[in-house]
C-alpha atoms as a PDB file:
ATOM      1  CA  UNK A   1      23.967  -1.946 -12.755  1.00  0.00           C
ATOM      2  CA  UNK A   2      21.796  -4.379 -12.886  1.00  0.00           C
ATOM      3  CA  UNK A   3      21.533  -7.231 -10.246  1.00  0.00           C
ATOM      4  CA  UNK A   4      21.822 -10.887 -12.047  1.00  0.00           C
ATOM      5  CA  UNK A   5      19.122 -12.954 -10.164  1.00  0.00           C
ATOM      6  CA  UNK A   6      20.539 -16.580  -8.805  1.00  0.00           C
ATOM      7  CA  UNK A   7      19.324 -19.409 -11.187  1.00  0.00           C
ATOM      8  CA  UNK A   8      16.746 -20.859  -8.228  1.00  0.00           C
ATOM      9  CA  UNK A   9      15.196 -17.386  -7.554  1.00  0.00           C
ATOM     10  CA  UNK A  10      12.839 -18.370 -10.243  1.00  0.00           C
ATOM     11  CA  UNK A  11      11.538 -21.117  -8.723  1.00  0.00           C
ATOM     12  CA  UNK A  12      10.480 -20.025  -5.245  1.00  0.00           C
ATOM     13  CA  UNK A  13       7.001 -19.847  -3.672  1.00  0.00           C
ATOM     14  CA  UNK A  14       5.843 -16.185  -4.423  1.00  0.00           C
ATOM     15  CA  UNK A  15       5.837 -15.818  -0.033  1.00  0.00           C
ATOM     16  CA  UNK A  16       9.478 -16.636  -0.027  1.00  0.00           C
ATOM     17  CA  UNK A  17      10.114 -13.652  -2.079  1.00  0.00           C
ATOM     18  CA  UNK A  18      10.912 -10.013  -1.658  1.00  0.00           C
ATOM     19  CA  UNK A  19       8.419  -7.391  -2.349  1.00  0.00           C
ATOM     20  CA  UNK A  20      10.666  -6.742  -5.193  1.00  0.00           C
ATOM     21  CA  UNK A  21      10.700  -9.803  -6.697  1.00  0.00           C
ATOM     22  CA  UNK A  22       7.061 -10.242  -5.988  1.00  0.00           C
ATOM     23  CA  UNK A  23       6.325  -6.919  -7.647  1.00  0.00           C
ATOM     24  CA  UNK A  24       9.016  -7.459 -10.559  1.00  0.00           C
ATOM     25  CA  UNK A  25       6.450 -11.564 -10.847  1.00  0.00           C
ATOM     26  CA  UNK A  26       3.156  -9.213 -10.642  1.00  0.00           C
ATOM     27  CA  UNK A  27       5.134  -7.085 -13.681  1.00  0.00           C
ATOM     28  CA  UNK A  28       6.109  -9.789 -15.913  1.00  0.00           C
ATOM     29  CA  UNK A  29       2.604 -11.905 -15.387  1.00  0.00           C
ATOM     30  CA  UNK A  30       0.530  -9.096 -16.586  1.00  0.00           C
ATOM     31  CA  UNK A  31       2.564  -7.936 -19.574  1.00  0.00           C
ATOM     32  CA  UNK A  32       2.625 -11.865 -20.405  1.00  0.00           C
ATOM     33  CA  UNK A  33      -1.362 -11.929 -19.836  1.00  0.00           C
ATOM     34  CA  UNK A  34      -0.914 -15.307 -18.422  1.00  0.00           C
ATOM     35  CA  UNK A  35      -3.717 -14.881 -15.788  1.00  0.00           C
ATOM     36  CA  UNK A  36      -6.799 -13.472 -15.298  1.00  0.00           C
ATOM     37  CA  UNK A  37      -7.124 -11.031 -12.793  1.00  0.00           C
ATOM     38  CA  UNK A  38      -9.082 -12.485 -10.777  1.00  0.00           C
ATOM     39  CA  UNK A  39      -6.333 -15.266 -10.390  1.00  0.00           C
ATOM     40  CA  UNK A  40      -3.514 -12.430  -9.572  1.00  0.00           C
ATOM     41  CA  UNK A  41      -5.914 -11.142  -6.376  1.00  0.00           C
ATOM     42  CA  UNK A  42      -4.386 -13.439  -4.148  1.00  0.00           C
ATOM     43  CA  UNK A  43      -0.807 -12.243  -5.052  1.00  0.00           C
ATOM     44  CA  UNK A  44      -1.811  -8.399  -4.435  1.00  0.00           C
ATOM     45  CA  UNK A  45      -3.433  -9.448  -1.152  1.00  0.00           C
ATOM     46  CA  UNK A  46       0.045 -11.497  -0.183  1.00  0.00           C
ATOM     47  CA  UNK A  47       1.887  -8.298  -1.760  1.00  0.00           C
ATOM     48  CA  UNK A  48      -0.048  -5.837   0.287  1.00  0.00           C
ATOM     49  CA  UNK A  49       0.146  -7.688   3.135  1.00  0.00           C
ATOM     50  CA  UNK A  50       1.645  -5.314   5.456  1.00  0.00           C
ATOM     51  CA  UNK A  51       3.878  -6.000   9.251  1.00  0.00           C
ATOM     52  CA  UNK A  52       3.347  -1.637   9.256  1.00  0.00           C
ATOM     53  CA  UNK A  53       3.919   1.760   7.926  1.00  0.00           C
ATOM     54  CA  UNK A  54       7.646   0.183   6.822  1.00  0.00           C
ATOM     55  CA  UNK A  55       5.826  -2.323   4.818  1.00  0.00           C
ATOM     56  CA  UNK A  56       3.726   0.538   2.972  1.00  0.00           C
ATOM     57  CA  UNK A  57       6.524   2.781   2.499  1.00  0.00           C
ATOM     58  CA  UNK A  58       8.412   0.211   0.466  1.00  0.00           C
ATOM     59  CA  UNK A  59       5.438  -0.785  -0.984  1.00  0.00           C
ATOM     60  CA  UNK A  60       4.443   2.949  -2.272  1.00  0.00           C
ATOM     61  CA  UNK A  61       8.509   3.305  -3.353  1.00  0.00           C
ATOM     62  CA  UNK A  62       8.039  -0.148  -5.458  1.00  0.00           C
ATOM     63  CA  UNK A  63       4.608   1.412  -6.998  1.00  0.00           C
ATOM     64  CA  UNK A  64       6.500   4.715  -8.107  1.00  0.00           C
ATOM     65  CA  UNK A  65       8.958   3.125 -10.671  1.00  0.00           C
ATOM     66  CA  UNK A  66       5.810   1.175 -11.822  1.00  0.00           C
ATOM     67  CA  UNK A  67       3.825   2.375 -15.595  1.00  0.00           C
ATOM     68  CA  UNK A  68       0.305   3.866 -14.876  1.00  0.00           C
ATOM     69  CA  UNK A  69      -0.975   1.329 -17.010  1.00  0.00           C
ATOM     70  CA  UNK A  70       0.333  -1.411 -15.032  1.00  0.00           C
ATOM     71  CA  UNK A  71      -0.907  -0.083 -11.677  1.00  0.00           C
ATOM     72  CA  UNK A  72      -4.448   0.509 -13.081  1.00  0.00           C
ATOM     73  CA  UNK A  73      -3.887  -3.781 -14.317  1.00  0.00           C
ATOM     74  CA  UNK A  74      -2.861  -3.737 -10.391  1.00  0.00           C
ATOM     75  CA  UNK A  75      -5.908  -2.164  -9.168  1.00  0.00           C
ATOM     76  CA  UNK A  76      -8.505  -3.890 -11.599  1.00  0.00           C
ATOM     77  CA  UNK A  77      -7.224  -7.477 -10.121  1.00  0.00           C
ATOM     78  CA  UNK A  78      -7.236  -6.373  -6.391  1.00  0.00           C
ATOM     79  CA  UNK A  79     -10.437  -6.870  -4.460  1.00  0.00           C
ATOM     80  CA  UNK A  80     -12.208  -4.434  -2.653  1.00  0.00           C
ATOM     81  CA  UNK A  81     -10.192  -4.987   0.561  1.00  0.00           C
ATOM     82  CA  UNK A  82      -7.115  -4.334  -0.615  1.00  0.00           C
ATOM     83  CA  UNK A  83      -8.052  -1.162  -2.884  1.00  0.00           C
ATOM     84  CA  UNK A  84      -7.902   1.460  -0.627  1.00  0.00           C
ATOM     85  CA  UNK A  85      -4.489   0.874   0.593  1.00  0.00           C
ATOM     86  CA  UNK A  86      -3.298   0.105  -2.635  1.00  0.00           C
ATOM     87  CA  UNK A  87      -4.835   3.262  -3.804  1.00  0.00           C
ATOM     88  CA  UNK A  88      -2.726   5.369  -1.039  1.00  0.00           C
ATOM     89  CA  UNK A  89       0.196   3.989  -2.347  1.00  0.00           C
ATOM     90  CA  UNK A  90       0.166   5.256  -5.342  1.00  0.00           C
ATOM     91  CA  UNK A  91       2.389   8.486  -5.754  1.00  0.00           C
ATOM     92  CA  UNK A  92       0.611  10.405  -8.117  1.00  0.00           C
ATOM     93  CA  UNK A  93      -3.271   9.112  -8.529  1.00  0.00           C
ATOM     94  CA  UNK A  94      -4.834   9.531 -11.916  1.00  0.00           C
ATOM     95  CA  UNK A  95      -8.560  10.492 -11.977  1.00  0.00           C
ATOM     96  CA  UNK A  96      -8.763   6.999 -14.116  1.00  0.00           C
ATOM     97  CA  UNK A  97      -7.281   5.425 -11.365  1.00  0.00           C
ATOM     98  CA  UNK A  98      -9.695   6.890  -8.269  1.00  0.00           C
ATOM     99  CA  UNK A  99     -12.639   5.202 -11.067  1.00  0.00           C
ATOM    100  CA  UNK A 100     -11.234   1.999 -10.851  1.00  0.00           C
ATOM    101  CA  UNK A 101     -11.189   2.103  -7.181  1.00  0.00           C
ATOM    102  CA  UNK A 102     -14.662   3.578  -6.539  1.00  0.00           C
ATOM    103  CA  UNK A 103     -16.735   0.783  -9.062  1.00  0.00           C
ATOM    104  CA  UNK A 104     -15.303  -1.798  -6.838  1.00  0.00           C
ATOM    105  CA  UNK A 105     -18.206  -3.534  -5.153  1.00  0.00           C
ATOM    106  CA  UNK A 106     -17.783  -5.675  -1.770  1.00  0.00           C
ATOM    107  CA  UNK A 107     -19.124  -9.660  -1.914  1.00  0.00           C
ATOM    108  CA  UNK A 108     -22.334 -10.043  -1.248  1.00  0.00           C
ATOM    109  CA  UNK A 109     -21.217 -12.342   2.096  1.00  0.00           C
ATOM    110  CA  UNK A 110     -20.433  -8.878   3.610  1.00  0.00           C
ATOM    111  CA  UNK A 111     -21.629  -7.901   7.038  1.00  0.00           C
ATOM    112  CA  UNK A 112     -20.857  -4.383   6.841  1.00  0.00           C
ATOM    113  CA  UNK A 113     -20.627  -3.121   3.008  1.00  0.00           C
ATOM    114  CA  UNK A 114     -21.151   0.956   3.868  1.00  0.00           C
ATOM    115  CA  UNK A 115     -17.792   0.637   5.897  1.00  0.00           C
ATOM    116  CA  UNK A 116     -16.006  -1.072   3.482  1.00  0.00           C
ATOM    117  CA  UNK A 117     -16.829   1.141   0.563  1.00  0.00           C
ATOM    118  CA  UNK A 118     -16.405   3.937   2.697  1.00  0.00           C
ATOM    119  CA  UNK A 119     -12.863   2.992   3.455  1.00  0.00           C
ATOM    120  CA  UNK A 120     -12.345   3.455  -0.325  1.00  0.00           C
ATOM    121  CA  UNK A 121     -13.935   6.539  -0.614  1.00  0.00           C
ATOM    122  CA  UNK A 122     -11.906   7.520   2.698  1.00  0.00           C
ATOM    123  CA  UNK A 123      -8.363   6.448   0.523  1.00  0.00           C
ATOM    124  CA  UNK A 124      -9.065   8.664  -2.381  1.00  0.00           C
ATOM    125  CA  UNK A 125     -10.460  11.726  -0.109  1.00  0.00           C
ATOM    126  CA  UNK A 126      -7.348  11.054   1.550  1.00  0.00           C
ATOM    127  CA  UNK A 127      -5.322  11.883  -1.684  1.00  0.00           C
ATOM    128  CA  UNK A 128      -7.748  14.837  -2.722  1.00  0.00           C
ATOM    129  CA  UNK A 129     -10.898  16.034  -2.385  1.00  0.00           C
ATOM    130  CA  UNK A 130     -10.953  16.708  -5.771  1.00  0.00           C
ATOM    131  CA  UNK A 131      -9.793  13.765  -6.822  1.00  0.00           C
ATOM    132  CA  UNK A 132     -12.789  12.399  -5.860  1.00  0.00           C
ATOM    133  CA  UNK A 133     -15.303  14.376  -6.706  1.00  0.00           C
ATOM    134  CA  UNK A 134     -14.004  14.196 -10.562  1.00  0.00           C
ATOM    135  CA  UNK A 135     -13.815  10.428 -10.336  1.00  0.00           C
ATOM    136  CA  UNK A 136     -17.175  10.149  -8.345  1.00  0.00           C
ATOM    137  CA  UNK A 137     -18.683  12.583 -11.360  1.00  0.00           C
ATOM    138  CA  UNK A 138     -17.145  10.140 -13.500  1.00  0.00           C
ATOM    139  CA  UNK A 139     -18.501   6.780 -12.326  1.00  0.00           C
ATOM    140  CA  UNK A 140     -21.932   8.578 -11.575  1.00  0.00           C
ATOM    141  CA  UNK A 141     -22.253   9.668 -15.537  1.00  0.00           C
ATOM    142  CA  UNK A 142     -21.246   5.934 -16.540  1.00  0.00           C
ATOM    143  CA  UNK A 143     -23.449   2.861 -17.655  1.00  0.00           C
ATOM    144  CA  UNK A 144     -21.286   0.797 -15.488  1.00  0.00           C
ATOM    145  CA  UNK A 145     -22.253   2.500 -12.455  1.00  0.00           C
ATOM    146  CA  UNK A 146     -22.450  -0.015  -9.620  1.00  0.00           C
ATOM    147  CA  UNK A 147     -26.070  -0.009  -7.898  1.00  0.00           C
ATOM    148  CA  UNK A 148     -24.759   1.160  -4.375  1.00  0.00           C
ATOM    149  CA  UNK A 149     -22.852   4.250  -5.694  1.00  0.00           C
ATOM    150  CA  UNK A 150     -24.919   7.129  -5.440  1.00  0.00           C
ATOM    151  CA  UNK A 151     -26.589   6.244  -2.084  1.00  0.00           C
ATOM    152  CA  UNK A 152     -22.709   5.591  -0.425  1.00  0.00           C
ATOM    153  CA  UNK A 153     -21.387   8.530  -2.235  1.00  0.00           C
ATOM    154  CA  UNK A 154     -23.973  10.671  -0.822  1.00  0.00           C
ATOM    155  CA  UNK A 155     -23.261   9.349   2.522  1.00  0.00           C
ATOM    156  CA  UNK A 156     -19.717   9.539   2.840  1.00  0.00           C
ATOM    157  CA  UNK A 157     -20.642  13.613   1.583  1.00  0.00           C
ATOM    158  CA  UNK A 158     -22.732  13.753   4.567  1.00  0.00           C
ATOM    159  CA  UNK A 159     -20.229  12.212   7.109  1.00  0.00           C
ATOM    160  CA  UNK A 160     -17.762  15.065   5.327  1.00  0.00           C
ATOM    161  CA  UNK A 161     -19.540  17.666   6.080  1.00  0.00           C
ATOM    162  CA  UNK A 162     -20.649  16.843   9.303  1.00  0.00           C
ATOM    163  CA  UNK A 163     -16.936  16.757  10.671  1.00  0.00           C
ATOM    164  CA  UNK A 164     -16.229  19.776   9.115  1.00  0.00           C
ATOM    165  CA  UNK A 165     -18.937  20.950  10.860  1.00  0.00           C
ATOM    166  CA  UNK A 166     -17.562  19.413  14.570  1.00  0.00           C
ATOM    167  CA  UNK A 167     -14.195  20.326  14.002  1.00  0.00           C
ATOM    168  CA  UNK A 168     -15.154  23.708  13.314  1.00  0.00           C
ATOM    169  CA  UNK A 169     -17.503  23.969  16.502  1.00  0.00           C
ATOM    170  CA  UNK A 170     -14.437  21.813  19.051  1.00  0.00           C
ATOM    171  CA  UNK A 171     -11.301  22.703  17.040  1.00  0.00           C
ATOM    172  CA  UNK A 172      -9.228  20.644  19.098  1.00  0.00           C
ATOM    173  CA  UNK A 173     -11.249  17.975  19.210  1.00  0.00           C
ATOM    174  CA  UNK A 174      -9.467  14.633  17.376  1.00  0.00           C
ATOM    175  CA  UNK A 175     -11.636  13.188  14.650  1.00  0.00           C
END
C-alpha cells in the first residue's frame, strides 16, 4: 500500500523532513536533472547528517531499495567528507562505485588532506580488501587519475601492513 503524502508535505524545508522524504526529494531531483551536483552536496551532507549508529542504520536501509545508478548520482554530488560514510552505507558496493569514491579530492583549504583521503580509503578497505585494490587498479590505469593518488594509495598500503604486522607481534593489542 502505498502511503498518500498530505498536500503541504511538498512544501516543507528539506530539514523538516524525514530521511525518507529527503531521500524519496534526492530521488526525484536527480531523475528530473534539475540540479547540478554540486548544488545537491548540501542535501547529502544534511541527509548524512547523523545523531549515531541509528541514524546510519536507517540511512544504509533507505540506500538498499535505492538503483545503483542513482547511488553512484549520490556519490558523484557528495563531497569528500561525506564519501566515506556514504560509501559504508551502501549494501552491496560495486567496484564502479569504490572509483567514484577514491577520485574524490579534498579542497585545497585543507589542513590535513592524507587523513581525509585516508578515511576514504579506510571506508572501502572496510567493505573489502579487494574491493579496493580492483578500484585502486582502476583509478591508477585512468587519465583522470587525481595527482595525490598513487603517493596516498601507497601510504595507506604501508599503514596496512604495518598493523598487520603489530597485531601479529601483540595479538591482543586494540588497533
Amino acid at each position: 500500500m502505498v502511503k498518500k503524502r498530505k498536500w503541504y508535505e511538498k512544501y516543507l524545508p528539506f530539514v523538516a523532513r524525514s530521511p525518507e522524504m529527503q531521500l524519496h526529494w534526492m530521488e526525484s531531483v536527480f531523475r528530473k536533472g534539475s540540479l547540478a551536483s554540486h548544488e545537491i552536496t548540501p542535501y547529502i551532507k544534511l541527509f548524512m547528517a547523523s545523531d549515531g549508529e541509528g541514524d546510519l542504520t536507517l540511512v544504509r536501509g533507505l540506500l538498499h531499495s535505492l538503483d545503483a545508478s542513482l547511488i553512484e548520482q549520490m556519490l558523484v554530488a557528495a563531497d569528500i567528507y561525506d564519501a566515506p560514510d556514504l560509501f559504508r552505507c551502501i549494501a552491496e558496493p560495486e567496484v564502479s562505485q569504490a572509483v567514484i569514491a577514491l577520485t574524490k579530492a579534498p579542497p585545497p583549504y585543507e589542513k590535513n588532506p592524507q587523513l581525509v583521503i585516508a578515511k576514504v580509503f579506510q571506508a572501502v578497505y572496510d567493505c573489502s580488501e579487494e574491493l579496493l585494490t580492483q578500484a585502486a587498479g582502476m583509478v591508477a590505469e585512468s587519465a583522470a587519475r587525481p595527482g595525490h593518488f598513487q603517493e596516498a594509495y601507497e601510504r595507506f598500503k604501508e599503514i596496512k601492513e604495518d598493523e598487520k604486522l603489530l597485531s601479529a607481534l601483540y595479538p591482543k593489542a586494540i588497533l
